[in-house]
Protein backbone atom coordinates (compact mmCIF):
# COMPACT_ATOMS: atom_id res chain seq x y z
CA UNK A 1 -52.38 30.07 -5.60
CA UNK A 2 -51.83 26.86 -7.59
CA UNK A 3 -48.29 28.30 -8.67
CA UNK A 4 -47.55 28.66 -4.73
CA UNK A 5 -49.21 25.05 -3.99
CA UNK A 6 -46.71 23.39 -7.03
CA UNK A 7 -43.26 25.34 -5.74
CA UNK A 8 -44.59 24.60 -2.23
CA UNK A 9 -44.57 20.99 -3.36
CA UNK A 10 -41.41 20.91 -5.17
CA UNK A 11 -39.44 22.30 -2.01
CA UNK A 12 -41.35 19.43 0.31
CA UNK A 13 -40.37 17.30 -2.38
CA UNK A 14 -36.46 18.65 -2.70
CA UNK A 15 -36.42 18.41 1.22
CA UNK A 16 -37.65 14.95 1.73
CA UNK A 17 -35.10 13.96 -1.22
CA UNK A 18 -32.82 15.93 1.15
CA UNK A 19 -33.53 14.05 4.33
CA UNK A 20 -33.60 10.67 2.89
CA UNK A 21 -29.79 11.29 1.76
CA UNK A 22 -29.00 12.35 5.01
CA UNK A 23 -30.72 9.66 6.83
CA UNK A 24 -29.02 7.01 4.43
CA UNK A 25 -25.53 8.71 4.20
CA UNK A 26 -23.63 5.13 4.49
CA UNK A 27 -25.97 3.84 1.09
CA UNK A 28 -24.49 6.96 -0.49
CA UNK A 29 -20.96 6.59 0.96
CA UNK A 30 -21.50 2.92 -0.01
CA UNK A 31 -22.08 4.21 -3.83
CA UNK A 32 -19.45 6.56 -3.97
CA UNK A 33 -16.98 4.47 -2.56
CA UNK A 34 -17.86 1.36 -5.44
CA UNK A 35 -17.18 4.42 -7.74
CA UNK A 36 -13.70 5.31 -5.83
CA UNK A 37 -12.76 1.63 -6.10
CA UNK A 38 -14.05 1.06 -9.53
CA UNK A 39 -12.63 3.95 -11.18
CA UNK A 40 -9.03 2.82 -9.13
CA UNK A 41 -9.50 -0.49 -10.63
CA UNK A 42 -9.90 0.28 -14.14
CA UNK A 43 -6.55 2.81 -13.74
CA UNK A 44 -4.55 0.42 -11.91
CA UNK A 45 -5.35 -2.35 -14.75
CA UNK A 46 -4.20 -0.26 -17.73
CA UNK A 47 -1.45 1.37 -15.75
CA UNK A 48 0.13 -1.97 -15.01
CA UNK A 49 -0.29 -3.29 -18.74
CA UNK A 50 1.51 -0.28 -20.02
CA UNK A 51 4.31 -0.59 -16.81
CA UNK A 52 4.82 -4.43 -18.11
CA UNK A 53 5.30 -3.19 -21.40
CA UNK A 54 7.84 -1.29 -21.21
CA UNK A 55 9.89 -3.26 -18.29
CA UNK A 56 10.66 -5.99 -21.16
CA UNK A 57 12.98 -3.33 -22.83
CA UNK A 58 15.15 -3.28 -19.61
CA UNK A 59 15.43 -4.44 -16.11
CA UNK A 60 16.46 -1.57 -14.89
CA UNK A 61 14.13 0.56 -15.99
CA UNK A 62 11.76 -1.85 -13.96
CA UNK A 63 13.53 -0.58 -10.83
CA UNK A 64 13.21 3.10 -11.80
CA UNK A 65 10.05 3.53 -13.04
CA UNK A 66 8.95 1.33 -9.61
CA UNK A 67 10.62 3.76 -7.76
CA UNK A 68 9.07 6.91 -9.38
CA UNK A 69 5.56 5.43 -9.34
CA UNK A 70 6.04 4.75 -5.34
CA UNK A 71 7.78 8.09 -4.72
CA UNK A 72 4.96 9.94 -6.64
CA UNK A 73 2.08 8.25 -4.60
CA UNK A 74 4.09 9.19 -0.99
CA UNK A 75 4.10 13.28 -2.39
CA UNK A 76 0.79 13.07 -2.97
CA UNK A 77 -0.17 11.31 0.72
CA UNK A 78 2.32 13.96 1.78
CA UNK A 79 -0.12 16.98 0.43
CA UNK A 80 -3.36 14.93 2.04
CA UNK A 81 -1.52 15.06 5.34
CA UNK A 82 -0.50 18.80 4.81
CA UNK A 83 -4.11 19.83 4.07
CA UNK A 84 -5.46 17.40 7.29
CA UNK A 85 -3.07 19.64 9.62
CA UNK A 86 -4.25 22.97 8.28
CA UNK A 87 -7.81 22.24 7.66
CA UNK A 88 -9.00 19.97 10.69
CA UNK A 89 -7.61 21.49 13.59
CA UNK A 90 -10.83 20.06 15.96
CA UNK A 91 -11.27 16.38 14.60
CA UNK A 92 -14.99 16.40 16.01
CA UNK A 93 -15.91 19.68 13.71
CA UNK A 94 -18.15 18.41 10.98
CA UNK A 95 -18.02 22.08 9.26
CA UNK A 96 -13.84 21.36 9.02
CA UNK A 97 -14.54 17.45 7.65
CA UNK A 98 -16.22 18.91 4.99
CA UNK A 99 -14.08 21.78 3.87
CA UNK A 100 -11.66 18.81 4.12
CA UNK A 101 -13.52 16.88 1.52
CA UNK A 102 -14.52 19.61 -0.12
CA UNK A 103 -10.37 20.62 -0.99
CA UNK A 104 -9.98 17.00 -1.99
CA UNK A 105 -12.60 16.85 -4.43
CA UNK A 106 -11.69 20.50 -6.07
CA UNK A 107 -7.85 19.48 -6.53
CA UNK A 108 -8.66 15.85 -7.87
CA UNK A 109 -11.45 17.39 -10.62
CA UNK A 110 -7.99 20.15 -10.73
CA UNK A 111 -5.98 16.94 -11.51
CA UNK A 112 -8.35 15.38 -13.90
CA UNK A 113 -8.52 18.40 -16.32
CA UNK A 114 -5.08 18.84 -16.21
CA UNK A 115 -4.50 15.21 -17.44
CA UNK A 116 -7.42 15.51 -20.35
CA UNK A 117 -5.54 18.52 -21.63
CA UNK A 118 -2.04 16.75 -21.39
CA UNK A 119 -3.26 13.78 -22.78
CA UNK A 120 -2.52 14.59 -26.15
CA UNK A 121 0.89 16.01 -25.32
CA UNK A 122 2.56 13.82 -23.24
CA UNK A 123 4.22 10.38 -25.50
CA UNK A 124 6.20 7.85 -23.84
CA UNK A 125 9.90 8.20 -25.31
CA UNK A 126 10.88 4.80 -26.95
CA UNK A 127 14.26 5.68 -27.33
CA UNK A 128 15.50 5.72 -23.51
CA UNK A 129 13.59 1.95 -23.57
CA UNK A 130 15.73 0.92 -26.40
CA UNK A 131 17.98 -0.83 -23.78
CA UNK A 132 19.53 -4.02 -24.75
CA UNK A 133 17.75 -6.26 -21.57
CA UNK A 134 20.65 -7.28 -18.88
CA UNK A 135 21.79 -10.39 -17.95
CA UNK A 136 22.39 -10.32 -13.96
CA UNK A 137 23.42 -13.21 -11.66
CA UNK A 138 22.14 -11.31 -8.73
CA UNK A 139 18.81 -11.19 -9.89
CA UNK A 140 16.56 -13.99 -9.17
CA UNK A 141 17.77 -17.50 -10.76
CA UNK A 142 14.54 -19.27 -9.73
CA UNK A 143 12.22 -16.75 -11.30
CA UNK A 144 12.54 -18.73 -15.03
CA UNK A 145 11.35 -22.40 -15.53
CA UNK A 146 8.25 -24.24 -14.27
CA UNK A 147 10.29 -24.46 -10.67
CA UNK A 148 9.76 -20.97 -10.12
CA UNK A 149 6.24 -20.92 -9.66
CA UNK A 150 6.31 -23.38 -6.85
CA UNK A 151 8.74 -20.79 -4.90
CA UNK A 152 6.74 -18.35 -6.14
CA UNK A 153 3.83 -19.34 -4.87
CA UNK A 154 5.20 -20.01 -1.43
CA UNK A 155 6.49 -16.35 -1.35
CA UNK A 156 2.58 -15.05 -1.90
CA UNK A 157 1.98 -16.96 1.39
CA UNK A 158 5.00 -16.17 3.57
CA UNK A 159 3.85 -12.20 2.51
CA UNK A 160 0.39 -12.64 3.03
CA UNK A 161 1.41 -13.66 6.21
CA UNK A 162 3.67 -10.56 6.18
CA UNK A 163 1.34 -8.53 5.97
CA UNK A 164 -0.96 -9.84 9.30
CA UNK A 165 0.69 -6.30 10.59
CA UNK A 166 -2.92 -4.98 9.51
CA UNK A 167 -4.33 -7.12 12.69
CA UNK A 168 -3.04 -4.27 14.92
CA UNK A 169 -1.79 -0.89 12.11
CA UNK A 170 -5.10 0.25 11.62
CA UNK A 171 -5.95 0.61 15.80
CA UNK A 172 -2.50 2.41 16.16
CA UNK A 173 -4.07 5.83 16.20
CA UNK A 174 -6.75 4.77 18.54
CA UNK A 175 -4.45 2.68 20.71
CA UNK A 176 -2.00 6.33 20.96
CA UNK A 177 -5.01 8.19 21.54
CA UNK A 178 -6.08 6.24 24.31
CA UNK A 179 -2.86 5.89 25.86
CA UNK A 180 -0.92 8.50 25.62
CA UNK A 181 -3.28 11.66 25.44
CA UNK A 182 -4.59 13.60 22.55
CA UNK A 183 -1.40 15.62 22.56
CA UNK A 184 0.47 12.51 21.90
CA UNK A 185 -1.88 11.62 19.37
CA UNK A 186 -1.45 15.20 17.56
CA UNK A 187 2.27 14.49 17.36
CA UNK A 188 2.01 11.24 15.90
CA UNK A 189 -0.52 12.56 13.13
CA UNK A 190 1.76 15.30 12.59
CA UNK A 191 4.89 13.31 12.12
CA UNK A 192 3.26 11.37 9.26
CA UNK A 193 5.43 12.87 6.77
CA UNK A 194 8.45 11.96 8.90
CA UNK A 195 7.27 7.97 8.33
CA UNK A 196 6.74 8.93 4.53
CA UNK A 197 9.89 9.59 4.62
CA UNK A 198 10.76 6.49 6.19
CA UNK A 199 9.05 4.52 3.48
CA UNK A 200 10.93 6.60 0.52
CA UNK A 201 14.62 5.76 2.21
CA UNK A 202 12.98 1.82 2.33
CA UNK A 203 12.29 2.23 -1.72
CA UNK A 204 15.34 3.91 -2.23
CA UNK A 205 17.40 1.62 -0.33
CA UNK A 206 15.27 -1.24 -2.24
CA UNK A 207 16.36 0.22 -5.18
CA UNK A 208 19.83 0.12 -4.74
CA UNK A 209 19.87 -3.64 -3.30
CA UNK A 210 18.39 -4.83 -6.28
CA UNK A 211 21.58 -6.11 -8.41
CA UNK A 212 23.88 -6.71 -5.29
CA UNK A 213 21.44 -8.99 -3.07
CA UNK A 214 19.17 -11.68 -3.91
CA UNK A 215 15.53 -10.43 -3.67
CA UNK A 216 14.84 -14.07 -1.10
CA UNK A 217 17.71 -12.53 0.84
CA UNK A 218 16.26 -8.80 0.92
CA UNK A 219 12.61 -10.20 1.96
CA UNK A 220 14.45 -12.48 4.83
CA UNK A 221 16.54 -9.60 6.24
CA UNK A 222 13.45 -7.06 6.07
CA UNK A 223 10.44 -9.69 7.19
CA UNK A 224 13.37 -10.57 10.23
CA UNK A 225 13.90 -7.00 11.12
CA UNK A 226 10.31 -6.04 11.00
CA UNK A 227 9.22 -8.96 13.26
CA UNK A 228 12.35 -7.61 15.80
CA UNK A 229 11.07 -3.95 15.70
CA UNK A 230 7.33 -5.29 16.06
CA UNK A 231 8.18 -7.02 19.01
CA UNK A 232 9.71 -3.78 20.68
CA UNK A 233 6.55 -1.76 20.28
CA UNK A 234 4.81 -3.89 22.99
CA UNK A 235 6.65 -2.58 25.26
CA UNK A 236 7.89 0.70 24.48
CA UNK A 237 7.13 4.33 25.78
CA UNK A 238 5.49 7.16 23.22
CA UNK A 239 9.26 8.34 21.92
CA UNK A 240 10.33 4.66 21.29
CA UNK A 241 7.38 4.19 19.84
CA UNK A 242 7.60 7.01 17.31
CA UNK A 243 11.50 5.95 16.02
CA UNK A 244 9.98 2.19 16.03
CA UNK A 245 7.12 3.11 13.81
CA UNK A 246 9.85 5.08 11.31
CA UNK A 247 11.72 2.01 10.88
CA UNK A 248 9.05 -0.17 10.63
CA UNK A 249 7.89 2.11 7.31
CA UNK A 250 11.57 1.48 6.17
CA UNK A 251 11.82 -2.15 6.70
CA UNK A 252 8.33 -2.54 4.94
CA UNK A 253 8.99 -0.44 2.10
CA UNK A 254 11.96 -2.23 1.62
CA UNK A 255 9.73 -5.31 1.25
CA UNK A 256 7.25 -4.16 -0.50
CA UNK A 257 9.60 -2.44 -3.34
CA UNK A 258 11.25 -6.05 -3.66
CA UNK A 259 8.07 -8.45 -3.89
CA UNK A 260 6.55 -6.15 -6.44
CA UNK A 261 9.94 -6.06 -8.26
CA UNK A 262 9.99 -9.89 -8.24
CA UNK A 263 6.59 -9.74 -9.57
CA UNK A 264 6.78 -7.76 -12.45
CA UNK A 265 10.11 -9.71 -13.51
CA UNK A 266 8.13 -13.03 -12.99
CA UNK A 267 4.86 -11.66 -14.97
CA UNK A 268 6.18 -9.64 -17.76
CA UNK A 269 6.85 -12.52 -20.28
CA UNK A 270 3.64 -14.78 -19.27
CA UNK A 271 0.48 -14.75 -21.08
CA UNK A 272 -2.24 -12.38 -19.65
CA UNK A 273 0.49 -11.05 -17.83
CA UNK A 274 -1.83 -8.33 -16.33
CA UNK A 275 -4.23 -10.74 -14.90
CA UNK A 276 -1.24 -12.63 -13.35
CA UNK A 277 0.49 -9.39 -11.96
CA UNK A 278 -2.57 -8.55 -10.28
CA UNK A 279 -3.59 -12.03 -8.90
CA UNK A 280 -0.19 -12.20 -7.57
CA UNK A 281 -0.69 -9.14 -5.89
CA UNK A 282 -3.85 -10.18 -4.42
CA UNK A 283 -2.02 -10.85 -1.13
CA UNK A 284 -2.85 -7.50 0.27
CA UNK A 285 -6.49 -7.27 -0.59
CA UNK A 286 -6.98 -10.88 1.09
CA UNK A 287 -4.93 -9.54 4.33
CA UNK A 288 -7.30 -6.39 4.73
CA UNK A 289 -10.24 -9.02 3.63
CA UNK A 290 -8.88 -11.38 6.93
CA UNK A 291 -6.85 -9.66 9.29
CA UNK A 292 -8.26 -5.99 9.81
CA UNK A 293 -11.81 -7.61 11.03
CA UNK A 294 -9.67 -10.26 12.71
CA UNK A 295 -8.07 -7.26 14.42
CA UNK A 296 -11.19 -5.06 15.32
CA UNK A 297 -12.70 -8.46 16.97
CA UNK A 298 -10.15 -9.06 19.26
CA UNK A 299 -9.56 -5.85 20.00
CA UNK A 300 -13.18 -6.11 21.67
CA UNK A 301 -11.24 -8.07 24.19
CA UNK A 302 -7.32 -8.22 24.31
CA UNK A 303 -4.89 -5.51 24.47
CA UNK A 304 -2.82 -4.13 21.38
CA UNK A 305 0.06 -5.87 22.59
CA UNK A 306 -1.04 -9.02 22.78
CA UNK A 307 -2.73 -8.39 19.27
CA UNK A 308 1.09 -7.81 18.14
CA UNK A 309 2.13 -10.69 19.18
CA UNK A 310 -0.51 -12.73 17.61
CA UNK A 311 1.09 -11.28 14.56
CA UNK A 312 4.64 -12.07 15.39
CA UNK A 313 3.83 -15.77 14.82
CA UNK A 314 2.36 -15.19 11.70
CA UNK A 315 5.88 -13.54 10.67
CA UNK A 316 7.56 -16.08 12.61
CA UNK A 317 6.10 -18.66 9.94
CA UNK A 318 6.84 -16.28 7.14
CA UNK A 319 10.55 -16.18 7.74
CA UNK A 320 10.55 -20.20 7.74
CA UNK A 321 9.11 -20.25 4.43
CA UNK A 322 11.47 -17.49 2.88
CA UNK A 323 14.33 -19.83 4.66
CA UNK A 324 12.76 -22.62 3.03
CA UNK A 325 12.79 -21.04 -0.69
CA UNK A 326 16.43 -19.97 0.00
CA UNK A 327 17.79 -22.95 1.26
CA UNK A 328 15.72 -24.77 -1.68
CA UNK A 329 17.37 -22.63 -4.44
CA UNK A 330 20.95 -23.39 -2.66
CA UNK A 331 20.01 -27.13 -2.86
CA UNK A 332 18.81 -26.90 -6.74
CA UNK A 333 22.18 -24.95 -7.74
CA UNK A 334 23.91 -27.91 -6.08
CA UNK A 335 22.47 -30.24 -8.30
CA UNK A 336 23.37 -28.47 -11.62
CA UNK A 337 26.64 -27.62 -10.70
């Protein structure tokens, strides 16, 4: 009887451990998602200090390994978005949330052995970095010198303002929803790999502008373009909306490919170039930090098209201070000439 009474007690105890998870799921989402971040952190850090590395050997390799590391990251949303279609067909089905999870956590711990066993293996080749380092006018001629940090620093804001999209990007599934009908809504989801696509042609095409076109230039003609297309979706039926979205992924691939480009070529000399790198990429953690609660609170009371055009003005601001930094560099080649 007393070994009954002590397993009785152990399941009572096992069940009450039980029910106190359950009935404080978001304090153990909250410590698996400081993990998530934590863990992201400490890879991002030491990825970065090995990417600045090796860009010294070679511009161009700058551009190409950008391009891989940005290609390799849309494959693997790709897969997430493959598995979401197959497994979740009824997006209020607990049961198919967590065989969701469940696939994502068995092919990441897949992942993670694979790279322990590889770790040994896999060398970076220093003989395809043995690149004499190129001398091109087309890069940026402001991004040397104690001037350049002034421009510099003016481009963070005009893309943190850039980036005041996240006011209305994250309510774009609920806005479709709500509009336009589930059905609508299951297209849209399902043509996510369509706007991956999208953001590879705006990396690739990135890619390619990078000796021809001054990076000022490239960040002018995408910030314009995406403001123009922006605009359009405030008025625009679900079809329009779809081939609007697409180029919007181009046009801000196409940014983001350049400004992190810029970056690494303005951070790769510096002292604690790392730290640098990363505080000049801070941008988008402030935006999400600002604009995505910004967004949620007014969306308690205005529409999603007049949340849009809140955020045109922000871009509208943003393409005065690219103009500024171009027409600034113009004025300081003047002088020297």
């Amino acid at each position: 009887f007393k070994k009954l009474r002590k397993l009785k007690k152990k399941k009572i105890n096992i069940f009450s451990i039980g029910e106190n998870i359950k009935n404080n799921f978001l304090i153990v989402y909250s410590v698996f998602l400081f993990l998530n971040l934590f863990s992201i952190s400490i890879i991002r850090i030491i990825m970065i200090s090995l990417f600045l590395n090796v860009i010294r050997k070679s511009k161009r390799l700058k551009r190409d390994l950008i391009l891989i590391v940005r290609t390799a990251s849309l494959v693997g949303s790709v897969l997430i978005v493959l598995f979401f279609q197959i497994l979740v067909l009824d997006i209020s089905s607990t049961q198919q949330w967590n065989k969701f999870f469940f696939f994502g956590w068995f092919f990441s711990l897949f992942l993670i052995i694979l790279t322990l066993i590889l770790n040994s293996k896999i060398k970076l080749n220093q003989n395809h970095i043995q690149e004499k380092i190129e001398t091109n006018d087309s890069e940026n001629s402001f991004v040397q010198g104690e001037k350049s940090f002034k421009q510099l620093f003016i481009l963070y804001i005009a893309y943190f303002l850039a980036t005041s999209d996240l006011l209305f990007m994250l309510l774009m599934s609920s806005f479709i929803y709500n509009k336009f009908g589930e059905v609508s809504w299951r297209i849209f989801t399902s043509l996510s790999f369509m706007f991956m696509i999208g953001v590879f042609l705006g990396n690739l095409l990135a890619h390619n502008l990078s000796d021809k076109i001054k990076k000022e230039k490239v960040f002018l003609i995408g910030v314009s373009s995406y403001l123009f297309l922006m605009f359009l979706l405030t008025f625009s039926d679900f079809f329009v909306l779809v081939l609007l979205y697409f180029s919007l992924s181009v046009f801000g691939s196409l940014c983001n490919f350049t400004y992190t480009s810029y970056v690494a070529e303005y951070s790769k000399n510096l002292k604690n170039k790392t730290f640098k790198y990363q505080l000049l990429h801070s941008y988008y953690s402030l935006a999400q930090f600002l604009f995505v609660p910004l967004g949620y609170y007014l969306y308690a009371s205005l529409s999603i098209e007049s949340i849009i055009i809140i955020s045109c003005f922000f871009f509208i601001i943003s393409i005065i201070l690219i103009s500024y930094c171009i027409l600034y560099e113009g004025i300081e080649k003047r002088k020297r000439i």
